[in-house]
PDB file of N, CA and C in Angstrom:
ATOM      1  N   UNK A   1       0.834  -1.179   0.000  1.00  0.00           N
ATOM      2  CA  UNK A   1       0.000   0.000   0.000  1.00  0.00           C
ATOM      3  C   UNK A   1       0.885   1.251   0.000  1.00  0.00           C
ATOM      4  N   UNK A   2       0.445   2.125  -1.101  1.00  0.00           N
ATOM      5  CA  UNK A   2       1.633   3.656  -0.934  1.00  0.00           C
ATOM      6  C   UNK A   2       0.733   4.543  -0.355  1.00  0.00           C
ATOM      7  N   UNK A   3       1.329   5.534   0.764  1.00  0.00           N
ATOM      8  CA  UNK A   3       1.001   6.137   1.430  1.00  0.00           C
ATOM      9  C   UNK A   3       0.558   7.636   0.578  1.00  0.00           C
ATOM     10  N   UNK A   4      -0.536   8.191   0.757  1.00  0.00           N
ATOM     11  CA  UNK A   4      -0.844   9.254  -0.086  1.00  0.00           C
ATOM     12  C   UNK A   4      -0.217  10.827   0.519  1.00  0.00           C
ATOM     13  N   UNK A   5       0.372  10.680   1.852  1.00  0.00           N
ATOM     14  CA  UNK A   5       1.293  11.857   2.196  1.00  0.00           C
ATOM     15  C   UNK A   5       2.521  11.676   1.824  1.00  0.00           C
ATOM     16  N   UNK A   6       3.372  10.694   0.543  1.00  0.00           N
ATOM     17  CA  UNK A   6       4.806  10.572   0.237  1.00  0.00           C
ATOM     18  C   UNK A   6       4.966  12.446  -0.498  1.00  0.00           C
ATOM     19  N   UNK A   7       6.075  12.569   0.142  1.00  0.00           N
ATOM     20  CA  UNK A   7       6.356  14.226  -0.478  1.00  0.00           C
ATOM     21  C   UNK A   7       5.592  15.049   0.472  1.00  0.00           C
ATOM     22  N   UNK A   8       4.447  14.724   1.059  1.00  0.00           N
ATOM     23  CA  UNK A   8       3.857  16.074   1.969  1.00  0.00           C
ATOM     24  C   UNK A   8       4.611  16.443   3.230  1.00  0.00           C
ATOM     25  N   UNK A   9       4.835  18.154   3.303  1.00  0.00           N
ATOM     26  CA  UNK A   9       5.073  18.557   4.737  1.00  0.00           C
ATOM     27  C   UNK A   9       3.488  18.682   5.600  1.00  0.00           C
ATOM     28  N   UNK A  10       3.811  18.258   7.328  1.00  0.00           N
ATOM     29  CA  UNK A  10       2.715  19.046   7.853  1.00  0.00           C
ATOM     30  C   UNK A  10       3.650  19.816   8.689  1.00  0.00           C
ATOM     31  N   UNK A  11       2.542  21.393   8.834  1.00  0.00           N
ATOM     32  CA  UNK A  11       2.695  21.918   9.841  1.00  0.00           C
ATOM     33  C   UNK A  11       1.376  22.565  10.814  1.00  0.00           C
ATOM     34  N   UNK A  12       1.868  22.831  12.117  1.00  0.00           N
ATOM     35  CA  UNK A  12       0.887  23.078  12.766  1.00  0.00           C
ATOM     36  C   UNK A  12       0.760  24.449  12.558  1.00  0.00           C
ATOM     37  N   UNK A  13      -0.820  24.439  12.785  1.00  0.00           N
ATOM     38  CA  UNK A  13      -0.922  26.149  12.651  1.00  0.00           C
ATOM     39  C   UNK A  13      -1.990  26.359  13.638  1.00  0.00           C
ATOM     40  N   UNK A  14      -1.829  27.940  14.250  1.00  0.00           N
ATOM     41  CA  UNK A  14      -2.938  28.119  15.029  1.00  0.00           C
ATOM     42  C   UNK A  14      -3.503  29.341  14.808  1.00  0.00           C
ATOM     43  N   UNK A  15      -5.124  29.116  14.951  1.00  0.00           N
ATOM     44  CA  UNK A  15      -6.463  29.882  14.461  1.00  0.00           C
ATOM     45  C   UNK A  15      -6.434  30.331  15.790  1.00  0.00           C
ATOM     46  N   UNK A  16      -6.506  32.066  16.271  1.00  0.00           N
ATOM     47  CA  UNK A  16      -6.727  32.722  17.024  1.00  0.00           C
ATOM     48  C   UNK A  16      -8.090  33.936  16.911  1.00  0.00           C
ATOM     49  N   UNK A  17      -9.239  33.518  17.559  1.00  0.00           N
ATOM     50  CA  UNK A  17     -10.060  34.175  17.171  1.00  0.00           C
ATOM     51  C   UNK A  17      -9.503  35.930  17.172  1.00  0.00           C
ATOM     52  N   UNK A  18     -10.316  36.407  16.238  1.00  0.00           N
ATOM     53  CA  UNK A  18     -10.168  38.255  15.448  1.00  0.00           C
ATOM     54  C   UNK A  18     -11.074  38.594  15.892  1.00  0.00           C
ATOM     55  N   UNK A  19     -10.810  39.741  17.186  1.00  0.00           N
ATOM     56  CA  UNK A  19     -11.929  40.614  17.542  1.00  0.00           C
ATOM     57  C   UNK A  19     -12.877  41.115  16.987  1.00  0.00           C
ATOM     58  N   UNK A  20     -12.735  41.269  15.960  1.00  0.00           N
ATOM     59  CA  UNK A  20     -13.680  41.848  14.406  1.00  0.00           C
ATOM     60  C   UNK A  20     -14.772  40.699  13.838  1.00  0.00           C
ATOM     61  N   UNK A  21     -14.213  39.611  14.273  1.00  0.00           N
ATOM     62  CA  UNK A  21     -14.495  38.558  13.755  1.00  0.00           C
ATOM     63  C   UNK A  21     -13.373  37.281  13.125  1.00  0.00           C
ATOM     64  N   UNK A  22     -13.938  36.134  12.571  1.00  0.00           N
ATOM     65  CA  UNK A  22     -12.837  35.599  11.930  1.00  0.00           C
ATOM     66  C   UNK A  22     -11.828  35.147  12.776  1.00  0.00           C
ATOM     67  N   UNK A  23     -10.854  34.479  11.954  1.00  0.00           N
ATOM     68  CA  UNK A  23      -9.513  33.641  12.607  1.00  0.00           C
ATOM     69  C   UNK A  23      -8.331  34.493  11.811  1.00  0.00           C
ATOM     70  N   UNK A  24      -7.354  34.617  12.608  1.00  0.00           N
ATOM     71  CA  UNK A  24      -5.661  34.963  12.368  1.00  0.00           C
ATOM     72  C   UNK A  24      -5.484  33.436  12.404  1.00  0.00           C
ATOM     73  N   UNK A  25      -4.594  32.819  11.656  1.00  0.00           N
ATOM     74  CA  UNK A  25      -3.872  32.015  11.695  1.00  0.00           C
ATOM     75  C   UNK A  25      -2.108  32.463  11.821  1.00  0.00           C
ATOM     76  N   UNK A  26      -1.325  31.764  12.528  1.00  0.00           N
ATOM     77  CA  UNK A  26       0.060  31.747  12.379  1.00  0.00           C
ATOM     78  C   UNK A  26       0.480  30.735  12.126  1.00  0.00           C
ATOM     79  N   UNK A  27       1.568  30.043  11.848  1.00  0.00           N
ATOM     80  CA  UNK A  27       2.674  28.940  11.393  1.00  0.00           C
ATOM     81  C   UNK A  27       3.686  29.178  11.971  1.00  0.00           C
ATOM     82  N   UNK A  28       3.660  28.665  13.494  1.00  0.00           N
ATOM     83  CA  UNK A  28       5.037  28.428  14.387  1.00  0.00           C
ATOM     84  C   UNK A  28       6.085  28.273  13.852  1.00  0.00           C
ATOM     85  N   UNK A  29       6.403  27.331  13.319  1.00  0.00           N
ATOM     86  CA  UNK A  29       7.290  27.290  13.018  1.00  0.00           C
ATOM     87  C   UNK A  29       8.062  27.524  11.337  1.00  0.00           C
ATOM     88  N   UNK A  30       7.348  28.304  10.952  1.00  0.00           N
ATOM     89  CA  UNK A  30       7.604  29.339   9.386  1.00  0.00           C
ATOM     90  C   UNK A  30       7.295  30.926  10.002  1.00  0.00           C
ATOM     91  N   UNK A  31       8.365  31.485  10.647  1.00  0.00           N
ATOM     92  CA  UNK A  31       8.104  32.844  10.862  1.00  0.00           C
ATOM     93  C   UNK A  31       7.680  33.491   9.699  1.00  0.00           C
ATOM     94  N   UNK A  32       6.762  34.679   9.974  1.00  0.00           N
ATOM     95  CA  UNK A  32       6.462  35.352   8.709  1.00  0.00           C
ATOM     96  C   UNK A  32       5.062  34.642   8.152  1.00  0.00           C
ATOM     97  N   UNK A  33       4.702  33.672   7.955  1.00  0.00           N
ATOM     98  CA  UNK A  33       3.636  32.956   7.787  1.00  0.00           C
ATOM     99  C   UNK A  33       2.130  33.077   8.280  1.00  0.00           C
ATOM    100  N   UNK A  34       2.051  34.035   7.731  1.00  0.00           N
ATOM    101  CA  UNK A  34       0.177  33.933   8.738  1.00  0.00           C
ATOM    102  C   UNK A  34      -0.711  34.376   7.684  1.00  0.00           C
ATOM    103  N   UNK A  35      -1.964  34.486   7.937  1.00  0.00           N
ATOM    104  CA  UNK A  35      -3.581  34.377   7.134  1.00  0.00           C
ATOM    105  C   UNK A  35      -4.396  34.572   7.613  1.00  0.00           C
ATOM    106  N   UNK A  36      -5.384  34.668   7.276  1.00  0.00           N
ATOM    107  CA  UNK A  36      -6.604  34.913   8.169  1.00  0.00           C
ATOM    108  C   UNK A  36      -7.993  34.066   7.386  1.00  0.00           C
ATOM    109  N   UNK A  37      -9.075  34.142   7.830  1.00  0.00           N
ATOM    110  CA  UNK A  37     -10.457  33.616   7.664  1.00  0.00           C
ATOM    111  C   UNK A  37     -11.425  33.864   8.289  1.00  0.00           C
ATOM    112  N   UNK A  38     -12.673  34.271   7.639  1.00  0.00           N
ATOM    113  CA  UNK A  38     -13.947  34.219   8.134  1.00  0.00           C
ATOM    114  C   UNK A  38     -14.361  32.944   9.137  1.00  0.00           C
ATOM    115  N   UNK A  39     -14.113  31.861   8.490  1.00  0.00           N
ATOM    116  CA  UNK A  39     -14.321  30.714   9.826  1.00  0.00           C
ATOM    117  C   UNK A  39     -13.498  29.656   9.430  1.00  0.00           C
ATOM    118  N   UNK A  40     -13.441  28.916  10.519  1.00  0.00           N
ATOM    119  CA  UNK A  40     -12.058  28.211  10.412  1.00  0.00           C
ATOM    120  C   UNK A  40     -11.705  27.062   9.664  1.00  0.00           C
ATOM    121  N   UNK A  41     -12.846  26.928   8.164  1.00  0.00           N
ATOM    122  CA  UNK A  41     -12.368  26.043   7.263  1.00  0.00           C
ATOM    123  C   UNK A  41     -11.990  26.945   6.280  1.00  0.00           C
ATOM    124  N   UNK A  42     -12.671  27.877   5.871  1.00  0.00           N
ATOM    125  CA  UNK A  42     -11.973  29.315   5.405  1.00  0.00           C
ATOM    126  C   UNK A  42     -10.316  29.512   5.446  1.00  0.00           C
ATOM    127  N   UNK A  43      -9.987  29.695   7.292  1.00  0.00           N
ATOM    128  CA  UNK A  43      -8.875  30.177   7.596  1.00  0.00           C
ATOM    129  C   UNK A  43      -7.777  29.136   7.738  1.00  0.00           C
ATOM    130  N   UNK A  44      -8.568  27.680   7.884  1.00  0.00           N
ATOM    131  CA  UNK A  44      -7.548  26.757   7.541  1.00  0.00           C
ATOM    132  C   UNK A  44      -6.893  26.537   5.832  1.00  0.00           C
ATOM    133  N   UNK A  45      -7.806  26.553   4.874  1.00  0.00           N
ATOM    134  CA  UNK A  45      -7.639  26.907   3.384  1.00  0.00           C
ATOM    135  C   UNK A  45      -6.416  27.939   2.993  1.00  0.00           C
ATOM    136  N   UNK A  46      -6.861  29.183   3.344  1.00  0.00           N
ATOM    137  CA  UNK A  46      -6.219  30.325   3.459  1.00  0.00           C
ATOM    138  C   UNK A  46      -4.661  29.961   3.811  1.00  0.00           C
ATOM    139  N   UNK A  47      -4.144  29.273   5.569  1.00  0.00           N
ATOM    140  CA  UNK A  47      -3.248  28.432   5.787  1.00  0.00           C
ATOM    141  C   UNK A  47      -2.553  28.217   5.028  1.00  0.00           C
ATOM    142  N   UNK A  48      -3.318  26.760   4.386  1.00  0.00           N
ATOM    143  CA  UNK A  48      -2.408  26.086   3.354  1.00  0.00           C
ATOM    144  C   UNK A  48      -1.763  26.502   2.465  1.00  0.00           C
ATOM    145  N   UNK A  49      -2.641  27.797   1.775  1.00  0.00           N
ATOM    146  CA  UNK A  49      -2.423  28.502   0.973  1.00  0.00           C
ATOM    147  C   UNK A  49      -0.963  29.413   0.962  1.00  0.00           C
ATOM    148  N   UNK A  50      -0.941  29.826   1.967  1.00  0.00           N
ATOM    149  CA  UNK A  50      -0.275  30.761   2.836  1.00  0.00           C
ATOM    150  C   UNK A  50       1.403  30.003   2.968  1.00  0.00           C
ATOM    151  N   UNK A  51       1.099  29.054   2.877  1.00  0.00           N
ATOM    152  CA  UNK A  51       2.319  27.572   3.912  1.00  0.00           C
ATOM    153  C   UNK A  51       3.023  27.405   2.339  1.00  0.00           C
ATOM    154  N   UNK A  52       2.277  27.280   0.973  1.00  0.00           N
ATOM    155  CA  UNK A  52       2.520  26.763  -0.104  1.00  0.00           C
ATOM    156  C   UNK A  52       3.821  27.851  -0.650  1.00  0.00           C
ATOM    157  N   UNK A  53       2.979  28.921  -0.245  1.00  0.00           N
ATOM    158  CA  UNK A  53       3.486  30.747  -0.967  1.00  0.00           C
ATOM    159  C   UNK A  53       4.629  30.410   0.099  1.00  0.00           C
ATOM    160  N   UNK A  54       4.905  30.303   0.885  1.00  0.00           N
ATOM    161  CA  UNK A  54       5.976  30.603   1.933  1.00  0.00           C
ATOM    162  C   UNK A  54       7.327  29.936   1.852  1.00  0.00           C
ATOM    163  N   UNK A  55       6.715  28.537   1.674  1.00  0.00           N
ATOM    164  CA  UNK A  55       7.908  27.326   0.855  1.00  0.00           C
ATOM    165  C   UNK A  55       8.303  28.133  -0.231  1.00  0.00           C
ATOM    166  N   UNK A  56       7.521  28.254  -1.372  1.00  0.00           N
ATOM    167  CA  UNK A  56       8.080  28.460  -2.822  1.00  0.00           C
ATOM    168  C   UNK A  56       9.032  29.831  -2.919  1.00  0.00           C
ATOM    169  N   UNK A  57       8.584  30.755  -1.761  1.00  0.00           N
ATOM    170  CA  UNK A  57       9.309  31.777  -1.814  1.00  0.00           C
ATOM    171  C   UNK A  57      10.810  31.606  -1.402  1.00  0.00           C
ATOM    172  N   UNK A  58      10.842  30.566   0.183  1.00  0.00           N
ATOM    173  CA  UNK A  58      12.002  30.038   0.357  1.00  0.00           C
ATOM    174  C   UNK A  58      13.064  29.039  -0.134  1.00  0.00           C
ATOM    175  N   UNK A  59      11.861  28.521  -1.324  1.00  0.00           N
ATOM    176  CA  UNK A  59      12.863  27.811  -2.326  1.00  0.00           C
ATOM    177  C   UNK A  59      13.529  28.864  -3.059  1.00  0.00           C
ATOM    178  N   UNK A  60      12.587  29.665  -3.561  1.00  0.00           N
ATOM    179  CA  UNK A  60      13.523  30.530  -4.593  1.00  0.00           C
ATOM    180  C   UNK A  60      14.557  31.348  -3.959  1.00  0.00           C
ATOM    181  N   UNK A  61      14.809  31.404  -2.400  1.00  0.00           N
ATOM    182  CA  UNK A  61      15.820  32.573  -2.338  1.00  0.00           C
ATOM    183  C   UNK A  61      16.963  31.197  -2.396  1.00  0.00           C
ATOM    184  N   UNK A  62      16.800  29.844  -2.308  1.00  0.00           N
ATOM    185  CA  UNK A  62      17.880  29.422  -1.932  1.00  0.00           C
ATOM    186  C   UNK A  62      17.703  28.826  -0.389  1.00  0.00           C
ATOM    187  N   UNK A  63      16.730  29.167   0.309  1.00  0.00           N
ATOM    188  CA  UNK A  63      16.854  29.303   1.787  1.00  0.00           C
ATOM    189  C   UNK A  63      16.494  27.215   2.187  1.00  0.00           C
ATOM    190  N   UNK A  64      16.535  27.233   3.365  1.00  0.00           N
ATOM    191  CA  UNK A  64      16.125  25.819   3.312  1.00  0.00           C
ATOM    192  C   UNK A  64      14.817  26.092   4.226  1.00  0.00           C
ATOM    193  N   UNK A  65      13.714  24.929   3.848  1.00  0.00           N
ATOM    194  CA  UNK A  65      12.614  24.633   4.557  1.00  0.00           C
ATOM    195  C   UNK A  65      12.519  24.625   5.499  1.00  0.00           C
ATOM    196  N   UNK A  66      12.178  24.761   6.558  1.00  0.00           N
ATOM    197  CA  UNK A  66      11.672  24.325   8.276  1.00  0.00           C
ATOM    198  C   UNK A  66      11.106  22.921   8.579  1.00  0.00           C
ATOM    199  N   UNK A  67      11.312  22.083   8.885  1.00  0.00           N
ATOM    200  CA  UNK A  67      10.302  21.458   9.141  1.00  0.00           C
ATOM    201  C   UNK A  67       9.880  20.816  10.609  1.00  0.00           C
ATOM    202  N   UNK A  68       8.723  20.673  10.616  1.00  0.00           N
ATOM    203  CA  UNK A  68       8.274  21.126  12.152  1.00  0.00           C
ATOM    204  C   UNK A  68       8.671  19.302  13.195  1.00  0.00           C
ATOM    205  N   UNK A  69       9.962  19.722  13.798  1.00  0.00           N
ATOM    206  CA  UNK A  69       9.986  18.224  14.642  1.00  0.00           C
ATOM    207  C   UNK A  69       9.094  17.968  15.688  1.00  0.00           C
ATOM    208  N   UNK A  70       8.870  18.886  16.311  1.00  0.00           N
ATOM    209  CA  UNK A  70       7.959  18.644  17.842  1.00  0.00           C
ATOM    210  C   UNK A  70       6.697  19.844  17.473  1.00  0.00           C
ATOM    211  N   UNK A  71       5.683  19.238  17.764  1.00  0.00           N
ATOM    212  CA  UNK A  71       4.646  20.492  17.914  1.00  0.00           C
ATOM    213  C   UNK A  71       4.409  21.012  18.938  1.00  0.00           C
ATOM    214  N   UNK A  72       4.436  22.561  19.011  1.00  0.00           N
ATOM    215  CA  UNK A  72       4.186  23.207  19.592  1.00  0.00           C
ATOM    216  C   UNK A  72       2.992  23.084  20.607  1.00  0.00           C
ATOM    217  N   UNK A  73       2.778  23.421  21.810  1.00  0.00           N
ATOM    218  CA  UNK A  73       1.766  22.722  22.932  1.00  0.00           C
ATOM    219  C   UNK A  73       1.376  24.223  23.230  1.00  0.00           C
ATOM    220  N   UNK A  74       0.080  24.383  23.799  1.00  0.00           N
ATOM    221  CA  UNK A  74      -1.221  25.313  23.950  1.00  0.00           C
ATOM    222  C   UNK A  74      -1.129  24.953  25.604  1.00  0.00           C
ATOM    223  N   UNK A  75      -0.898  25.842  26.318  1.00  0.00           N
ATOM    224  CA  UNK A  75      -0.923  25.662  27.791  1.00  0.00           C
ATOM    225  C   UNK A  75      -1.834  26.768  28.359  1.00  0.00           C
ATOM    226  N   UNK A  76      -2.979  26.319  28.849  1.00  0.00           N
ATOM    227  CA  UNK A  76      -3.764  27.623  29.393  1.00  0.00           C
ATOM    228  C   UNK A  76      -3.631  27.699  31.123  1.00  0.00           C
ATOM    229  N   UNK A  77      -2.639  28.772  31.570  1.00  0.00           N
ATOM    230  CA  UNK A  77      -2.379  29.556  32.863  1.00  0.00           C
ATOM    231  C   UNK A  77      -2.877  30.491  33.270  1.00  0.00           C
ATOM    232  N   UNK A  78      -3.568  29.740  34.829  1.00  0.00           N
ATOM    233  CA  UNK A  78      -4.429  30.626  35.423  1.00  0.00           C
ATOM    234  C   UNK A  78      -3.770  31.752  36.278  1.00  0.00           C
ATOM    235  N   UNK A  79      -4.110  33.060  36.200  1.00  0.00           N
ATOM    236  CA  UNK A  79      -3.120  34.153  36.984  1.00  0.00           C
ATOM    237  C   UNK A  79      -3.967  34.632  37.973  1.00  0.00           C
TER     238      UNK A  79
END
């Protein structure tokens, strides 16, 4: 059986609700990387979108990829 992610990167990204409305997305670990969306299949789309443009740009300078070893963890602290 061949696996249908051969060649795919993942990365994590996180949807932060927009006071206005909508999601900010960022990409931890691709500084520079963010998007936004009306709702969060929207802003996940947008993401990908976003993740695709970001690679191709860092291919073309020459630069090398990121790729994400450990994901980043969401810790909510009570003050």
């Amino acid at each position: 059986m061949v696996s249908v992610n051969v060649g795919k990167r993942r990365y994590t990204v996180v949807l932060t609700p927009d006071s206005e409305g909508g999601y900010m997305v960022t990409v931890p670990v691709l500084p520079g990387c963010f998007s936004q969306g009306a709702t969060v299949e929207e802003a996940i789309e947008h993401a990908r979108e976003a993740i695709e443009c970001h690679i191709a740009g860092l291919e073309a300078d020459g630069e090398p990829v990121p790729e994400e070893r450990e994901r980043p963890m969401a810790v909510l602290v009570e003050v």
